[in-house]
PDB file of N, CA and C in Angstrom:
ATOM      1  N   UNK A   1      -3.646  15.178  30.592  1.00  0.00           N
ATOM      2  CA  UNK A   1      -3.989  15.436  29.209  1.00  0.00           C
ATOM      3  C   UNK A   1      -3.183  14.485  28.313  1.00  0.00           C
ATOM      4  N   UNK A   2      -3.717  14.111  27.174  1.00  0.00           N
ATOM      5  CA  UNK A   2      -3.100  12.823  26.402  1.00  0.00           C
ATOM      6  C   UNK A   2      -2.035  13.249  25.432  1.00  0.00           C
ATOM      7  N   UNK A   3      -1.291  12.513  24.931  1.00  0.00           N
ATOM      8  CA  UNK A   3      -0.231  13.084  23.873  1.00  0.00           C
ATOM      9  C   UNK A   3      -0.270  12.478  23.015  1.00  0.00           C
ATOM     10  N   UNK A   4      -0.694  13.071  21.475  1.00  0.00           N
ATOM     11  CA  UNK A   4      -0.579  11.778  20.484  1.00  0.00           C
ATOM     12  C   UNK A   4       0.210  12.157  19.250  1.00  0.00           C
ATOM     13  N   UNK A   5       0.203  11.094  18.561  1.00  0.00           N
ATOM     14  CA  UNK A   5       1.631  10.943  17.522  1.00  0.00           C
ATOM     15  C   UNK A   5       0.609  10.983  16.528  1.00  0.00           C
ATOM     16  N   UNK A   6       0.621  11.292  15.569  1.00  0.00           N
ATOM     17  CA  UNK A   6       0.096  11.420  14.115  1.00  0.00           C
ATOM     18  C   UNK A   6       0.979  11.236  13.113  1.00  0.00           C
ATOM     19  N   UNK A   7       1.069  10.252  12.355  1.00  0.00           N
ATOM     20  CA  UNK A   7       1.768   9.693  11.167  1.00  0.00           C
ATOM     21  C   UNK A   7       1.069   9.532   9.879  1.00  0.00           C
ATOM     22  N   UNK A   8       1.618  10.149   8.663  1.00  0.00           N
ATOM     23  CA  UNK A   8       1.023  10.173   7.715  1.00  0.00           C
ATOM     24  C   UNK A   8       2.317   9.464   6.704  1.00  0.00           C
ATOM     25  N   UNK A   9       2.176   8.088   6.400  1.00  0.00           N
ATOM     26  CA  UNK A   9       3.174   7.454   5.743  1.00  0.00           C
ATOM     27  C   UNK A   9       2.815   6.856   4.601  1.00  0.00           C
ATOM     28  N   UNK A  10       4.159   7.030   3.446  1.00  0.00           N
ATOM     29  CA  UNK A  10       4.061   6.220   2.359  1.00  0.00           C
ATOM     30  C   UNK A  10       5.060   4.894   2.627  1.00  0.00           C
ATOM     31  N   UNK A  11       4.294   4.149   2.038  1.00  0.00           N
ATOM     32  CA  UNK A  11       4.881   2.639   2.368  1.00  0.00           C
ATOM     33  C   UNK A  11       4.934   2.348   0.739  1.00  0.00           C
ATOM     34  N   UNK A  12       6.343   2.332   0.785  1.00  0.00           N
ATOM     35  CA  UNK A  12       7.336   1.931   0.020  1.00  0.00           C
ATOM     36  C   UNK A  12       7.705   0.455  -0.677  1.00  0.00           C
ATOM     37  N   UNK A  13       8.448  -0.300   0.258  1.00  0.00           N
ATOM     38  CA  UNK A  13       7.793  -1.426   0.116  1.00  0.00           C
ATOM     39  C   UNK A  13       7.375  -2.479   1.128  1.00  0.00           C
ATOM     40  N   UNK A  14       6.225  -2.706   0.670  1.00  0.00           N
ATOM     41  CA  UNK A  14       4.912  -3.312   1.435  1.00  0.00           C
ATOM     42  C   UNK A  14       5.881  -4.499   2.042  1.00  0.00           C
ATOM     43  N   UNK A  15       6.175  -5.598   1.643  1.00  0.00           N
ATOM     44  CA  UNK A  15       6.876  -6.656   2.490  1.00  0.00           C
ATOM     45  C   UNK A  15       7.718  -6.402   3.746  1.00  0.00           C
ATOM     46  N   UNK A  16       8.390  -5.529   3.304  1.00  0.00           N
ATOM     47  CA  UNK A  16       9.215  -4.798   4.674  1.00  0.00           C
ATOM     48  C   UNK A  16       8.870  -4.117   5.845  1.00  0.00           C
ATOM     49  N   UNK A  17       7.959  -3.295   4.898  1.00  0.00           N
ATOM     50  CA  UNK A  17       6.571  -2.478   5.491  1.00  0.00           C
ATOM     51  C   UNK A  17       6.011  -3.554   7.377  1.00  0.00           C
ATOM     52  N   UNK A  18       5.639  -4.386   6.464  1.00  0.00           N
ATOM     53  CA  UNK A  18       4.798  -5.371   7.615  1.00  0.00           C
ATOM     54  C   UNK A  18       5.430  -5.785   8.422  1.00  0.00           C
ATOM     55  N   UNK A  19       7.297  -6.267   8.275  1.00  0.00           N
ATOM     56  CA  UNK A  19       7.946  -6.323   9.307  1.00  0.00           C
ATOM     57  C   UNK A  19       8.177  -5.285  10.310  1.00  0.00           C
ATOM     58  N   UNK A  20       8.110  -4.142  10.122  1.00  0.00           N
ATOM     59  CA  UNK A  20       7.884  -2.852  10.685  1.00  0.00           C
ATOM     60  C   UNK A  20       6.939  -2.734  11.657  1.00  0.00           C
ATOM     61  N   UNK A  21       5.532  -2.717  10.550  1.00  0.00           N
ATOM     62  CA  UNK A  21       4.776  -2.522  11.692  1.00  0.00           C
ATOM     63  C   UNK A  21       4.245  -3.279  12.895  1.00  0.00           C
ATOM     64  N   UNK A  22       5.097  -5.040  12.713  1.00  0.00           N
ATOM     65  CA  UNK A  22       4.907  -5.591  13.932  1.00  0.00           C
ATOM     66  C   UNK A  22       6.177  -5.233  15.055  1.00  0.00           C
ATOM     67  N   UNK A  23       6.548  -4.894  14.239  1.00  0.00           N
ATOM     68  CA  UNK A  23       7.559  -4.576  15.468  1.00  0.00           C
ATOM     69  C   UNK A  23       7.276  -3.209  16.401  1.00  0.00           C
ATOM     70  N   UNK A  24       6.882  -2.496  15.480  1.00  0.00           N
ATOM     71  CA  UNK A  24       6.648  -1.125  16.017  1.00  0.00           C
ATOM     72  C   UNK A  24       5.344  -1.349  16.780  1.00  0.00           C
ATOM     73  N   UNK A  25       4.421  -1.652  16.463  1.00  0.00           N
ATOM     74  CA  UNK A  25       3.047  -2.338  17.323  1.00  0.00           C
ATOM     75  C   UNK A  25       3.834  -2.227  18.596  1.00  0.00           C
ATOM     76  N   UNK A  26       4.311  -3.841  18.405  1.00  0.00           N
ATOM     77  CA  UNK A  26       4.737  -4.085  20.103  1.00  0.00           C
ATOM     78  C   UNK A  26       5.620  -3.172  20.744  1.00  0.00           C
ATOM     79  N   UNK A  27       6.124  -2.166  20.226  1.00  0.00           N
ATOM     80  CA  UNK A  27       6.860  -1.132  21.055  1.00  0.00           C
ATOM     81  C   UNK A  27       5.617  -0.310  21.869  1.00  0.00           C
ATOM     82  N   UNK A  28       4.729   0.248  20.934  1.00  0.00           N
ATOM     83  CA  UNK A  28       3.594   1.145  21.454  1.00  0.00           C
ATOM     84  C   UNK A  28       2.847   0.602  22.620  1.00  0.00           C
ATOM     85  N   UNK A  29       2.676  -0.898  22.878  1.00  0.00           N
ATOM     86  CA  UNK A  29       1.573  -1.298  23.740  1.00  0.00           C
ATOM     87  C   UNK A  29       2.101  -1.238  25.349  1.00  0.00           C
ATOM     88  N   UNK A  30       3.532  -0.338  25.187  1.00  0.00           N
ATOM     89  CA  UNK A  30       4.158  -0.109  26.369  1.00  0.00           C
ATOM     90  C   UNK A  30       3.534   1.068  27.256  1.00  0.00           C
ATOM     91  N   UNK A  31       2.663   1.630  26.120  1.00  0.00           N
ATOM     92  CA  UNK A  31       2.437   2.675  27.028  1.00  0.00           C
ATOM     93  C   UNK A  31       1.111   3.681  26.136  1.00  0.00           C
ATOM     94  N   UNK A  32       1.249   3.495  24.911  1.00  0.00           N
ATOM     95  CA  UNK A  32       0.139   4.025  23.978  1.00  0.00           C
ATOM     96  C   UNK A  32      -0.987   2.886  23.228  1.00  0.00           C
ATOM     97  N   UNK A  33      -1.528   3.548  23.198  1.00  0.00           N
ATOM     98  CA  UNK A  33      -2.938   3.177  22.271  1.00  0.00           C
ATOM     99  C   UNK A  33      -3.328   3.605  20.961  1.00  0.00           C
ATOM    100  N   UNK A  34      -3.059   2.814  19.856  1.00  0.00           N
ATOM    101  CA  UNK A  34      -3.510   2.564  18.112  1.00  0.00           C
ATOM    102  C   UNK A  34      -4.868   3.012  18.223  1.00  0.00           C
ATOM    103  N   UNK A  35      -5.260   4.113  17.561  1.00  0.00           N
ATOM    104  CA  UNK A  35      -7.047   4.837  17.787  1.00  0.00           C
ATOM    105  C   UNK A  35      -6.788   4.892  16.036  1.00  0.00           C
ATOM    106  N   UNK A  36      -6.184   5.083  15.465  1.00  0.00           N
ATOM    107  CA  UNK A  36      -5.926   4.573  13.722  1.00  0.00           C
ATOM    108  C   UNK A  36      -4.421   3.864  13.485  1.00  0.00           C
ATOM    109  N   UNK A  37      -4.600   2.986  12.537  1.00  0.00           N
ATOM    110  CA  UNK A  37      -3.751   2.263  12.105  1.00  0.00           C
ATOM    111  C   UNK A  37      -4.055   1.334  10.822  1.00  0.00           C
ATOM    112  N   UNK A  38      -4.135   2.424   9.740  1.00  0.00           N
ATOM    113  CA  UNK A  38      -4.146   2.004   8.484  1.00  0.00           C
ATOM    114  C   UNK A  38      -5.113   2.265   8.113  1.00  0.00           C
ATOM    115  N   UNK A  39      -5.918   1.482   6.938  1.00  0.00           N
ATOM    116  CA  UNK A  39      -7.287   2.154   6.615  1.00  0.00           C
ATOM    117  C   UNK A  39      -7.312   3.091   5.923  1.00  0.00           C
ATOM    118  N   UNK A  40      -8.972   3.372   5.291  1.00  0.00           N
ATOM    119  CA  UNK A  40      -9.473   4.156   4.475  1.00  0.00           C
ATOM    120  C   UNK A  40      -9.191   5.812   5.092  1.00  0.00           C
ATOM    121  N   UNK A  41      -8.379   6.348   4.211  1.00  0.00           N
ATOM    122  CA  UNK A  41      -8.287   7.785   4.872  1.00  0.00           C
ATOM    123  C   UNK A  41      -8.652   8.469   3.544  1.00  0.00           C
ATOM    124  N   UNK A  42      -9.440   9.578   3.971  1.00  0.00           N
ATOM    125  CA  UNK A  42      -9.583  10.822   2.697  1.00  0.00           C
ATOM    126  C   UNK A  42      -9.533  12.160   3.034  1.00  0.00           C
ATOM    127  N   UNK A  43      -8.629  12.912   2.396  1.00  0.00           N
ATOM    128  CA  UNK A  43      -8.766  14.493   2.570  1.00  0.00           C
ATOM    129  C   UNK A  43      -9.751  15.093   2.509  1.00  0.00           C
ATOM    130  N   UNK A  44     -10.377  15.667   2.850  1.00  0.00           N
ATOM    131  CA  UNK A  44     -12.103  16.426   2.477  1.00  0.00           C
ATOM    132  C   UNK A  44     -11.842  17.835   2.706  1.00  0.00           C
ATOM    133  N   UNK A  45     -10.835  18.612   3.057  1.00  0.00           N
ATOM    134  CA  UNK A  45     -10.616  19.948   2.969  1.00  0.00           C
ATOM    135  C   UNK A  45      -9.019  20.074   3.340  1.00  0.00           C
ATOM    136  N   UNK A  46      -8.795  20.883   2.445  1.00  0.00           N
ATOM    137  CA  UNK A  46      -6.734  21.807   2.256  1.00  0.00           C
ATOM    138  C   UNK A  46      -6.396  20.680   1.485  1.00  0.00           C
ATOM    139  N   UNK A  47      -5.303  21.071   2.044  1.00  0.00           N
ATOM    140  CA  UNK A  47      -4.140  20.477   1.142  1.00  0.00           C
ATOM    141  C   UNK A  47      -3.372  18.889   1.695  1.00  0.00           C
ATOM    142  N   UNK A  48      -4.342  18.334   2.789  1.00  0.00           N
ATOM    143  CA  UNK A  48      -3.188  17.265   3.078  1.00  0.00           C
ATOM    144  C   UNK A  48      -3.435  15.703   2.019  1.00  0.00           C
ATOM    145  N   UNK A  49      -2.496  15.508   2.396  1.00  0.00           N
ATOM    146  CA  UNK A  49      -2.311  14.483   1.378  1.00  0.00           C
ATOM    147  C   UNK A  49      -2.375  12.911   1.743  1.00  0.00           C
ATOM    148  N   UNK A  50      -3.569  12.370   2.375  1.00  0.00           N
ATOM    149  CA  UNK A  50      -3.224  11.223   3.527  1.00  0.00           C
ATOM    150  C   UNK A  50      -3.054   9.968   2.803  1.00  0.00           C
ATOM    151  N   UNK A  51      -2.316   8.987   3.379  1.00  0.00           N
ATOM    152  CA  UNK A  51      -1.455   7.538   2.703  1.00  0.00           C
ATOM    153  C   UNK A  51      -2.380   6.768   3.808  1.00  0.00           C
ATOM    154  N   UNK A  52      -1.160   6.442   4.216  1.00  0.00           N
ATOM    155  CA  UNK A  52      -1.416   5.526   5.527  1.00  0.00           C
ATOM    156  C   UNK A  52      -1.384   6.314   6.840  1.00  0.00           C
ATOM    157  N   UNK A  53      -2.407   6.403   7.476  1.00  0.00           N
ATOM    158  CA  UNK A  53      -2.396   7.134   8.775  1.00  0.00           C
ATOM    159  C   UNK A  53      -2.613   5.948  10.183  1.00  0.00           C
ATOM    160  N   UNK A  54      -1.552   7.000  10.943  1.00  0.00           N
ATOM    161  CA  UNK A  54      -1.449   5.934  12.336  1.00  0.00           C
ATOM    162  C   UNK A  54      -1.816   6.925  13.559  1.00  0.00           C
ATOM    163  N   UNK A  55      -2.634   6.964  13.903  1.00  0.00           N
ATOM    164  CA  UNK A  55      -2.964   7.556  15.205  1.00  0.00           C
ATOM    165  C   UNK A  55      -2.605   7.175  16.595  1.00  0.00           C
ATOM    166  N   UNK A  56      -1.788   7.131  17.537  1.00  0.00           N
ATOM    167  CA  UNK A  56      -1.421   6.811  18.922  1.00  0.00           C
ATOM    168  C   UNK A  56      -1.615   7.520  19.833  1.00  0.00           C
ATOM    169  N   UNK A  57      -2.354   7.238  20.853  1.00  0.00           N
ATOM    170  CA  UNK A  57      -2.515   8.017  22.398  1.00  0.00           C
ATOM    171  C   UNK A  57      -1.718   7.516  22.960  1.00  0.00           C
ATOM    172  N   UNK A  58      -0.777   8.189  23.903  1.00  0.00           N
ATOM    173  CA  UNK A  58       0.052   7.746  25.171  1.00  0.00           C
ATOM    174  C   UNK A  58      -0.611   8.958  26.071  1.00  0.00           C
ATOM    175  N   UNK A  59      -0.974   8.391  27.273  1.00  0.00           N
ATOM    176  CA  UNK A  59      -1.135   8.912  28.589  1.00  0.00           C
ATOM    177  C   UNK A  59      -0.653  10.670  29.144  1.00  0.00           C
ATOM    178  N   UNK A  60      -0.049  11.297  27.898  1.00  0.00           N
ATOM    179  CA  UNK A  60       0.557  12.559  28.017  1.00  0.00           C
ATOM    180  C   UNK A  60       1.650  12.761  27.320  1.00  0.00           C
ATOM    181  N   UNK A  61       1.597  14.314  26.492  1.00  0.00           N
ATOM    182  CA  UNK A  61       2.616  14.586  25.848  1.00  0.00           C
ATOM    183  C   UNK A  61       3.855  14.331  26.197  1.00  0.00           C
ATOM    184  N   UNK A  62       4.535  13.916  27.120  1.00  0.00           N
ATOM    185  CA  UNK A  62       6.170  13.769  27.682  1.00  0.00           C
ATOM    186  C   UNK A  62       6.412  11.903  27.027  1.00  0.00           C
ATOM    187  N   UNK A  63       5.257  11.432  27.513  1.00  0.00           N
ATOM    188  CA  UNK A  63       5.177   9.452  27.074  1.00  0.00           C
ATOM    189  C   UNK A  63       5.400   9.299  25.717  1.00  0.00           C
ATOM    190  N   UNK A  64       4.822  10.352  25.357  1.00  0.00           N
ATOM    191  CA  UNK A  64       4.635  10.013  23.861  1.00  0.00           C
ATOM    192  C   UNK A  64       6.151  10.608  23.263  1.00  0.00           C
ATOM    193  N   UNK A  65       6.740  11.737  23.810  1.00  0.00           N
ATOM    194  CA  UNK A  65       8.146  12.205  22.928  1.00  0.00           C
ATOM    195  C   UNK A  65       8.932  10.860  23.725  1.00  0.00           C
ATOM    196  N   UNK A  66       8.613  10.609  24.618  1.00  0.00           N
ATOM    197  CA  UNK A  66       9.913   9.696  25.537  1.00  0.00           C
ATOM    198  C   UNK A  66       9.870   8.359  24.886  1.00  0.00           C
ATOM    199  N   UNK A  67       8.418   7.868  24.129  1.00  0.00           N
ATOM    200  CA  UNK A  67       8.095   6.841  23.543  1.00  0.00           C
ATOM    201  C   UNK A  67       9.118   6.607  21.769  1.00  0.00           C
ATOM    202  N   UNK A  68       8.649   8.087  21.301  1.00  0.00           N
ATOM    203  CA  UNK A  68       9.424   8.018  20.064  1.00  0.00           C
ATOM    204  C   UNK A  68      11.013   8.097  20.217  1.00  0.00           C
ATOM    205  N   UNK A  69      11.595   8.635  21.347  1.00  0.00           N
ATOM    206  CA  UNK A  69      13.304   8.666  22.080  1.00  0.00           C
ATOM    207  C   UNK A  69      13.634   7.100  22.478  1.00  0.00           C
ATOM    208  N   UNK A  70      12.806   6.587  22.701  1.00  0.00           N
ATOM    209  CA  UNK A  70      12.854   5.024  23.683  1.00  0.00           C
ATOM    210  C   UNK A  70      13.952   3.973  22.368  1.00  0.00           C
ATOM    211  N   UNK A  71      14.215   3.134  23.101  1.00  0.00           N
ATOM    212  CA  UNK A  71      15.595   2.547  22.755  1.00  0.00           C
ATOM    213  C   UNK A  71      15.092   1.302  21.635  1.00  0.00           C
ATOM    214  N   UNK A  72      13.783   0.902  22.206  1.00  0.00           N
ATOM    215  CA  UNK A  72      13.004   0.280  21.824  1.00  0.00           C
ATOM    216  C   UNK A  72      12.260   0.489  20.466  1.00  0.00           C
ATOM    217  N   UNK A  73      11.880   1.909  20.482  1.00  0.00           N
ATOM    218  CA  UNK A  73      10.915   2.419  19.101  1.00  0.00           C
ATOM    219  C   UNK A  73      12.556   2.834  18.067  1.00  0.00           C
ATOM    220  N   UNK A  74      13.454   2.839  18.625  1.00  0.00           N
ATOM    221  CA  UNK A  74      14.416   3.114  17.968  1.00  0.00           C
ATOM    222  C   UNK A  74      15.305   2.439  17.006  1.00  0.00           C
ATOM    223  N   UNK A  75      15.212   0.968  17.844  1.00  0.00           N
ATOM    224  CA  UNK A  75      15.092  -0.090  17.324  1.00  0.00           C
ATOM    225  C   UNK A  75      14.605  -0.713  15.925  1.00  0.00           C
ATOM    226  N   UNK A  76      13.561  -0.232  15.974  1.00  0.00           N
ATOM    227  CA  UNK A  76      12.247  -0.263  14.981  1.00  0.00           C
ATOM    228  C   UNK A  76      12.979   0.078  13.525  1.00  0.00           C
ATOM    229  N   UNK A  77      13.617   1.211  13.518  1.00  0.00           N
ATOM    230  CA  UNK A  77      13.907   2.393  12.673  1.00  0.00           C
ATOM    231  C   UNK A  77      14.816   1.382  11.842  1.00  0.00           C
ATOM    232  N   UNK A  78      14.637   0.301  12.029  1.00  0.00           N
ATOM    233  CA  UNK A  78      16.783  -0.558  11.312  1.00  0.00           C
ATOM    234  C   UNK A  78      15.285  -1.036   9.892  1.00  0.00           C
ATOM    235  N   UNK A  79      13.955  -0.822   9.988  1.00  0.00           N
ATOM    236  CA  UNK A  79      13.138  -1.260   8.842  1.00  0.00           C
ATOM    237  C   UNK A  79      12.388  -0.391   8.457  1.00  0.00           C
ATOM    238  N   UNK A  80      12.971   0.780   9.065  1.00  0.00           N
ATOM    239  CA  UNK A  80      11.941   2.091   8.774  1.00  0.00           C
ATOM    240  C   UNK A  80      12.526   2.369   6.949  1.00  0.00           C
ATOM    241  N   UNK A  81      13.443   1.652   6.090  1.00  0.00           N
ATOM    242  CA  UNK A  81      13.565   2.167   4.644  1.00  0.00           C
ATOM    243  C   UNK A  81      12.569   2.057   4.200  1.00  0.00           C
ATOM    244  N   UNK A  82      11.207   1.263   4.111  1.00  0.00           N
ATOM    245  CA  UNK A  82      10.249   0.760   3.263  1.00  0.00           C
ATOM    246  C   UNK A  82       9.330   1.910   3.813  1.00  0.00           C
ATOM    247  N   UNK A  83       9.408   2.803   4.265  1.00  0.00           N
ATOM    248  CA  UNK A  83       8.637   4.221   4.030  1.00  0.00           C
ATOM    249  C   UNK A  83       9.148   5.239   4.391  1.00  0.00           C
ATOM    250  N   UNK A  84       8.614   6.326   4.461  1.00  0.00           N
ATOM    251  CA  UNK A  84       8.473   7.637   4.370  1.00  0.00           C
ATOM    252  C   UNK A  84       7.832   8.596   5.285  1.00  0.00           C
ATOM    253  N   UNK A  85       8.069   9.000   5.949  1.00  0.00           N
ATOM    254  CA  UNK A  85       7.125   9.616   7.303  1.00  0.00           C
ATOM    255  C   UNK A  85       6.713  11.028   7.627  1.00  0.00           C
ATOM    256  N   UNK A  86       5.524  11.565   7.639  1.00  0.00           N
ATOM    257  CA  UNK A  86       5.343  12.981   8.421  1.00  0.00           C
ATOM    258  C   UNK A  86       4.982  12.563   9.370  1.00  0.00           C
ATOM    259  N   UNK A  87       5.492  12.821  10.908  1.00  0.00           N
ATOM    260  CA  UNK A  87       4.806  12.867  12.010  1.00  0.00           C
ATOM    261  C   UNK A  87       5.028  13.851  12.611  1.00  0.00           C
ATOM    262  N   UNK A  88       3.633  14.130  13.585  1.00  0.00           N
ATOM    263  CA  UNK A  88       3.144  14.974  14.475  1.00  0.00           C
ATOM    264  C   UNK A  88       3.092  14.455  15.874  1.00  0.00           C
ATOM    265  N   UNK A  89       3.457  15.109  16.612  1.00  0.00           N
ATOM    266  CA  UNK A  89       3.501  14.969  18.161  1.00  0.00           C
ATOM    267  C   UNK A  89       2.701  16.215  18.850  1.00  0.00           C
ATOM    268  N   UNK A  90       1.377  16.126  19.162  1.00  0.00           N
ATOM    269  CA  UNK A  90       0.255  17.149  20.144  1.00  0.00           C
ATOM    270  C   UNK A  90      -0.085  16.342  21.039  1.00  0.00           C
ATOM    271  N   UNK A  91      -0.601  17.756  21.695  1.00  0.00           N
ATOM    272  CA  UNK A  91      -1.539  17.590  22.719  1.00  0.00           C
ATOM    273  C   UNK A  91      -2.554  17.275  22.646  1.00  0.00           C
ATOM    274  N   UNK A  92      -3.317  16.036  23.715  1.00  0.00           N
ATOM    275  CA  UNK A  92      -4.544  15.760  23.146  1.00  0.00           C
ATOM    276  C   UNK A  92      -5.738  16.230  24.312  1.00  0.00           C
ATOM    277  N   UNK A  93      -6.918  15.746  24.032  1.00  0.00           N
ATOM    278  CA  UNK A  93      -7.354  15.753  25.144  1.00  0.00           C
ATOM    279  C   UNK A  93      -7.835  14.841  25.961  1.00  0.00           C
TER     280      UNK A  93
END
């Protein structure tokens, strides 16, 4: 069963932003798959509030927490100031 990360981010500032997300890209292709990554998002029912949404499959819920723990995605985080993050970690199918 698949495990995916759901990110709902404000990007702060955009220049920094982009150094980010190449870096963070190439962390994911270790083991997950981008099914959203950026783009037109709209709420159409409740209350959520969507920015920038990033969708990732990894191969099973354990890849995907071990992915966001990894030394590598951790790495990432030294450009994570230029946003803001809700993420979700489920089960997929």
């Amino acid at each position: 069963m698949a495990g995916c990360i759901l990110a709902n981010i404000r990007v702060a500032d955009p220049l920094k932003y982009a150094t980010y997300t190449t870096t963070v890209w190439a962390t994911a292709e270790d083991g997950g798959r981008f099914l959203v990554r950026g783009g037109r998002a709209e709420a159409v029912e409740g209350f959520f509030e969507p920015c920038r949404i990033a969708l990732i499959e990894f191969c099973g819920l354990e890849h995907a927490t071990a992915w966001l723990s990894s030394r590598k995605y951790r790495h990432t985080m030294v450009h994570s100031s230029a946003s803001t993050t809700d993420l979700v970690v489920a089960k997929g199918v």
